[in-house]
C-alpha atoms as a PDB file:
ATOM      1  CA  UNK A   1      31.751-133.077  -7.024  1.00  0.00           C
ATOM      2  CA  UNK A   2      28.713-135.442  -5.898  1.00  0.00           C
ATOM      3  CA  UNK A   3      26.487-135.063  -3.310  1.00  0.00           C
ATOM      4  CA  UNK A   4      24.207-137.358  -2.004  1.00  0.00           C
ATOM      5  CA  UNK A   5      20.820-136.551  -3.815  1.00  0.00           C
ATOM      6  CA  UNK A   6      18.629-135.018  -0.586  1.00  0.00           C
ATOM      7  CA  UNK A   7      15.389-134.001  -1.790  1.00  0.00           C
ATOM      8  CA  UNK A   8      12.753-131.188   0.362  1.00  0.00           C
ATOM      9  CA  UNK A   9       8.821-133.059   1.011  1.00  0.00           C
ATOM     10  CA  UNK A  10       6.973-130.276   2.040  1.00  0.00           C
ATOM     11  CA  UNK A  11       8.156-130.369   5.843  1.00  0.00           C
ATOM     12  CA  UNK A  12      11.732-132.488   6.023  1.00  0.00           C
ATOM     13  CA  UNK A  13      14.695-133.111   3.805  1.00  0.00           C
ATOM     14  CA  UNK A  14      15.187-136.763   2.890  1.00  0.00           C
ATOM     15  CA  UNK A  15      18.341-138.749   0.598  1.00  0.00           C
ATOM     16  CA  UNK A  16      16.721-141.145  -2.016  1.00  0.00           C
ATOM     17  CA  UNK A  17      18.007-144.616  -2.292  1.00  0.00           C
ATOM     18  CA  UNK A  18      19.866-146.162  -5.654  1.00  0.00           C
ATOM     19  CA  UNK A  19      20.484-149.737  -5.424  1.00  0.00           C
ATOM     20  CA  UNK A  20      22.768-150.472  -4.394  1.00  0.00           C
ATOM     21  CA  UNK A  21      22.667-147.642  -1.938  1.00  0.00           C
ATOM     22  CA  UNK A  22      22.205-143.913  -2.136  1.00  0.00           C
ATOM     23  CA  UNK A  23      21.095-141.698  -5.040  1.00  0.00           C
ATOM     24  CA  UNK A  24      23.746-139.245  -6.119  1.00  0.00           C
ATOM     25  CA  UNK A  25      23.428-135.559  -7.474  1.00  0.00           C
ATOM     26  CA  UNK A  26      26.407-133.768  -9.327  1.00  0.00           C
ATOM     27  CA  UNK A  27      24.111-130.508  -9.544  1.00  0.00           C
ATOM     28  CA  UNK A  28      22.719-127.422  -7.708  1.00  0.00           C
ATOM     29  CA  UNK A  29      19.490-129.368  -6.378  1.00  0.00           C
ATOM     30  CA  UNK A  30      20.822-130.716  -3.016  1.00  0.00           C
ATOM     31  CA  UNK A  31      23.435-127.877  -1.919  1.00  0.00           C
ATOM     32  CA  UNK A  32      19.823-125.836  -2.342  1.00  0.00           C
ATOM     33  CA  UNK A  33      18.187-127.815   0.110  1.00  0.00           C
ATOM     34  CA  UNK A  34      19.995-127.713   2.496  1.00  0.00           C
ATOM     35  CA  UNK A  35      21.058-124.303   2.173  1.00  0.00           C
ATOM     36  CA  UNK A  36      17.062-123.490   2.335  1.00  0.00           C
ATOM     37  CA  UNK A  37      15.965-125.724   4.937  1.00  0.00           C
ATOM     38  CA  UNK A  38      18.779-126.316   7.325  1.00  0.00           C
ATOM     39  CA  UNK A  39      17.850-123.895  10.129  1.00  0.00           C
ATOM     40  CA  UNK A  40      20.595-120.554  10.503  1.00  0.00           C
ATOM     41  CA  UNK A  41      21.002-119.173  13.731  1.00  0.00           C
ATOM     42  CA  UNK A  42      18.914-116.059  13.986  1.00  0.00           C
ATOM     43  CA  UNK A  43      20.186-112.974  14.756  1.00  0.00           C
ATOM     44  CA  UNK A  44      19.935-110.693  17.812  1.00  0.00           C
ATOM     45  CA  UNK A  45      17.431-109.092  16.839  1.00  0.00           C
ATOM     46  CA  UNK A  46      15.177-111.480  15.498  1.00  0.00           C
ATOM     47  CA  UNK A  47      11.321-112.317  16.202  1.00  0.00           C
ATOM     48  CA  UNK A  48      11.340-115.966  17.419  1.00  0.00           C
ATOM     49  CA  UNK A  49       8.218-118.096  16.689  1.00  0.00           C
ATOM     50  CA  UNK A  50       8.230-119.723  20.151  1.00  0.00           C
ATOM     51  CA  UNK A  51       9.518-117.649  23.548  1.00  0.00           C
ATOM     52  CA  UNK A  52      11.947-120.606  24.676  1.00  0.00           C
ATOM     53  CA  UNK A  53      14.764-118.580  23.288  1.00  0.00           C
ATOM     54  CA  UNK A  54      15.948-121.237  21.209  1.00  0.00           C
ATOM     55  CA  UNK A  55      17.945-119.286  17.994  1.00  0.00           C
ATOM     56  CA  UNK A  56      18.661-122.932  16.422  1.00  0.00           C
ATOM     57  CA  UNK A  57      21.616-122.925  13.890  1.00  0.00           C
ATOM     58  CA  UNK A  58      24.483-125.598  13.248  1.00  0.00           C
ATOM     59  CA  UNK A  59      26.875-126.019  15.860  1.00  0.00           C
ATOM     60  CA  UNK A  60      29.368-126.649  12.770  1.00  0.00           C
ATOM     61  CA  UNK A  61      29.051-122.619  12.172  1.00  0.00           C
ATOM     62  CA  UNK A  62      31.169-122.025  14.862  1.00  0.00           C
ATOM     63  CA  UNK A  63      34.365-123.347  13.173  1.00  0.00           C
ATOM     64  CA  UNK A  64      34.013-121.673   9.768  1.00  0.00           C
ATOM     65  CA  UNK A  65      36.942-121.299   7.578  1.00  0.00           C
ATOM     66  CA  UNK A  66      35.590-117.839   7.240  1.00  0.00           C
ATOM     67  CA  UNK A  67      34.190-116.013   9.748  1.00  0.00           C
ATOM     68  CA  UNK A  68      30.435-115.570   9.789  1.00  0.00           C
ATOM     69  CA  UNK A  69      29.584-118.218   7.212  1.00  0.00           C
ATOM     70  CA  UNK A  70      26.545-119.510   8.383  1.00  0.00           C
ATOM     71  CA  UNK A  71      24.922-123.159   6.877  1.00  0.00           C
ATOM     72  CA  UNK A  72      21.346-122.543   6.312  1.00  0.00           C
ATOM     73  CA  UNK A  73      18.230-120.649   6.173  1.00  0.00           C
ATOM     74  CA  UNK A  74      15.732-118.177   8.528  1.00  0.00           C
ATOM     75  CA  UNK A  75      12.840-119.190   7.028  1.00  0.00           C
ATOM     76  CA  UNK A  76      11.956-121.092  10.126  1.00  0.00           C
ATOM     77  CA  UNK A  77      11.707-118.122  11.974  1.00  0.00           C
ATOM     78  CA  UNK A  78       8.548-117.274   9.356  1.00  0.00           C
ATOM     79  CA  UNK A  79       6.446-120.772  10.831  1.00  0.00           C
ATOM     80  CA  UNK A  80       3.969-119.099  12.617  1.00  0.00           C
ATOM     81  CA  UNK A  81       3.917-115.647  10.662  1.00  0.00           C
ATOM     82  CA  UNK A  82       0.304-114.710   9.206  1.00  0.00           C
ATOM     83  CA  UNK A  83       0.805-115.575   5.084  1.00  0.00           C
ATOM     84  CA  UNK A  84       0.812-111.730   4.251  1.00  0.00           C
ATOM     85  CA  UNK A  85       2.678-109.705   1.573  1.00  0.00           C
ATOM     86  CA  UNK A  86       5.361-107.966   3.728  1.00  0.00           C
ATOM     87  CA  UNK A  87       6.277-112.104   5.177  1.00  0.00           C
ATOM     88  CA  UNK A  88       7.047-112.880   1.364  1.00  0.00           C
ATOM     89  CA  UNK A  89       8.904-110.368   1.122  1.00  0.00           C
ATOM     90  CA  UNK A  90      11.203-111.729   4.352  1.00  0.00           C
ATOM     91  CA  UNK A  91      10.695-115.027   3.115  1.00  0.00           C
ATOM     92  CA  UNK A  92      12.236-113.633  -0.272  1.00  0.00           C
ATOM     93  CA  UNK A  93      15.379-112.211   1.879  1.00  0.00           C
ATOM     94  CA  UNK A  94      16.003-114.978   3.899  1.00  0.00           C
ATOM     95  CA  UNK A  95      16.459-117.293   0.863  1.00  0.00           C
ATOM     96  CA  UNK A  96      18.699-114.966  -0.899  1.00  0.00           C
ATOM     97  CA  UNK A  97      20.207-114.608   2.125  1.00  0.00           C
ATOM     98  CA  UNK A  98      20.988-118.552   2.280  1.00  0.00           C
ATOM     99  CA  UNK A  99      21.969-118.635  -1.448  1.00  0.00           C
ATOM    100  CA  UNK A 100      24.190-116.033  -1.055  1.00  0.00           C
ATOM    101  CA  UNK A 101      27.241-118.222  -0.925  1.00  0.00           C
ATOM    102  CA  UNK A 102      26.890-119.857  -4.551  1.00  0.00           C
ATOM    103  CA  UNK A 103      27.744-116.645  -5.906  1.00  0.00           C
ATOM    104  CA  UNK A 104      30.569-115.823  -3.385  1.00  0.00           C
ATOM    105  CA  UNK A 105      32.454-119.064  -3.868  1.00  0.00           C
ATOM    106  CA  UNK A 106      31.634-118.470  -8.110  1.00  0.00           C
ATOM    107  CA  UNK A 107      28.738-121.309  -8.418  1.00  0.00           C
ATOM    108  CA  UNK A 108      26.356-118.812  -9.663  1.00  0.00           C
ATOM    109  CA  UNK A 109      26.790-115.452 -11.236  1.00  0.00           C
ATOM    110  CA  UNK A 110      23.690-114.473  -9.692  1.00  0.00           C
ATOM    111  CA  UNK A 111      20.413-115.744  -8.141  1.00  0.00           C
ATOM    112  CA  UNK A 112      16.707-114.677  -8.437  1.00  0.00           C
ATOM    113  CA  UNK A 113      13.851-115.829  -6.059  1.00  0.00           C
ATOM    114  CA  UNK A 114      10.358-115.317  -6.056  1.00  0.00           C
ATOM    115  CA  UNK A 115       7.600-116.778  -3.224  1.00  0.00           C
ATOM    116  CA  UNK A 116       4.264-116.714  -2.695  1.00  0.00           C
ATOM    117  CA  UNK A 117       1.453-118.469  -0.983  1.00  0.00           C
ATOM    118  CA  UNK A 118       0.548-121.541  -2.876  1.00  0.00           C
ATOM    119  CA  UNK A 119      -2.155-122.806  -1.169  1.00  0.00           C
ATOM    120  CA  UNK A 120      -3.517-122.242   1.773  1.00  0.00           C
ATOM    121  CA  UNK A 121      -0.530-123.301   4.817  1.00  0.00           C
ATOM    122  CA  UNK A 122       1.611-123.419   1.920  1.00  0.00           C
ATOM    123  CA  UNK A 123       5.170-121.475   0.884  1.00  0.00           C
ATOM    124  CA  UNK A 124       6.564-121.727  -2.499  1.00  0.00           C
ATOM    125  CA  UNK A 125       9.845-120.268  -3.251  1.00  0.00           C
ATOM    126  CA  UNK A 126      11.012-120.272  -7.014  1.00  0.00           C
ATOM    127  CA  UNK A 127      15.073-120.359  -7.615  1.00  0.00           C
ATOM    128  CA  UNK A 128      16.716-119.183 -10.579  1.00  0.00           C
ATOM    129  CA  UNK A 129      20.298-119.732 -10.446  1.00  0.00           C
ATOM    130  CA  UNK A 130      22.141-118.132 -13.248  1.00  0.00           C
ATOM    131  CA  UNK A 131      25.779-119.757 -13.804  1.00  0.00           C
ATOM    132  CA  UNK A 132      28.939-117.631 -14.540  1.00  0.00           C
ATOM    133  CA  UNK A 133      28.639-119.522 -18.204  1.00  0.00           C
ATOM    134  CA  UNK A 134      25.337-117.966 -18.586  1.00  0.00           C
ATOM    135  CA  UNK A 135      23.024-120.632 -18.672  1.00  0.00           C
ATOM    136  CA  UNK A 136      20.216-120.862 -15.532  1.00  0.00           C
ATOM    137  CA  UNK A 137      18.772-123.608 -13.830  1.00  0.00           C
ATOM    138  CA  UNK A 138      15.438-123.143 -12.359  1.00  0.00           C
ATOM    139  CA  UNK A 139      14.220-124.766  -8.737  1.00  0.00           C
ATOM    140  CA  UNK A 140      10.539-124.934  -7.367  1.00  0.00           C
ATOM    141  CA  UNK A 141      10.270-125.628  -3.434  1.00  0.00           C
ATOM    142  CA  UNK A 142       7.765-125.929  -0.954  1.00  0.00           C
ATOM    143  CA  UNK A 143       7.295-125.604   2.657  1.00  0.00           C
ATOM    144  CA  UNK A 144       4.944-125.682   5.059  1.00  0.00           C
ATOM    145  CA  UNK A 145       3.195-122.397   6.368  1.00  0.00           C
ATOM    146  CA  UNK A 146       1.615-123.371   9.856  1.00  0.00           C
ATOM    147  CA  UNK A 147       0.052-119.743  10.262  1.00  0.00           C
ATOM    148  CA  UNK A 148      -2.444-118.035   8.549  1.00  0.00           C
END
């Protein structure tokens, strides 16, 4: 299957052009993107960075094949969360959280993910997809941290 290549610049998600058009992607890359950095509805009981009560999420969500399959990612809800130990830690959930579909649908026999702070308003998450063959590929993201 091919995607259209979408790549992750620090803040927003963007396709890369191919003359004659649009770059394509056969691999894990762009189904990580967006999985990452497509905003999930939060849950109930979730902090949200702003009081406007806005939980986000794709409307799409709501006619699943299965029920509670959810596109996306929480790490939004981390934007204005200080850049402490404990918040990599949620960061580290929310992204296994997200990925948690490769291995359910047998893309992936398993996934690891690290983060940390990589500079200073900076989040780095590392991705280490290992496929049912056994080989891995490894992904490197980053994101912008707005709190300190």
């Amino acid at each position: 299957m091919t995607d259209i290549q979408t790549t992750w610049d620090l803040e927003r998600g963007d396709w890369l052009l191919a003359k004659p058009g649009l770059a394509e992607d056969n691999g894990l890359r762009t189904a990580i993107v967006i999985s990452l950095f497509t905003d999930r509805r939060s849950n109930a009981d979730d902090v949200l960075p702003n009081d406007n009560g806005d939980r986000r999420g794709w409307f799409g969500d709501n006619f699943a094949s299965n029920d509670g399959d959810q596109i996306g990612s929480r790490l939004w809800l981390l934007s204005r969360e200080k850049q402490l130990a404990k918040v990599l830690l949620r960061a580290r959930e929310y992204c296994i959280e997200a990925l948690q579909w490769m291995i359910a649908d047998g893309v992936a026999r398993s996934i690891d993910v690290a983060s940390e702070v990589l500079r200073e308003g900076v989040l780095a998450v590392y991705i280490t997809v290992n496929k049912p063959a056994g080989n891995s590929q490894q992904f490197k993201f980053e994101t912008e941290w707005n709190a300190s």
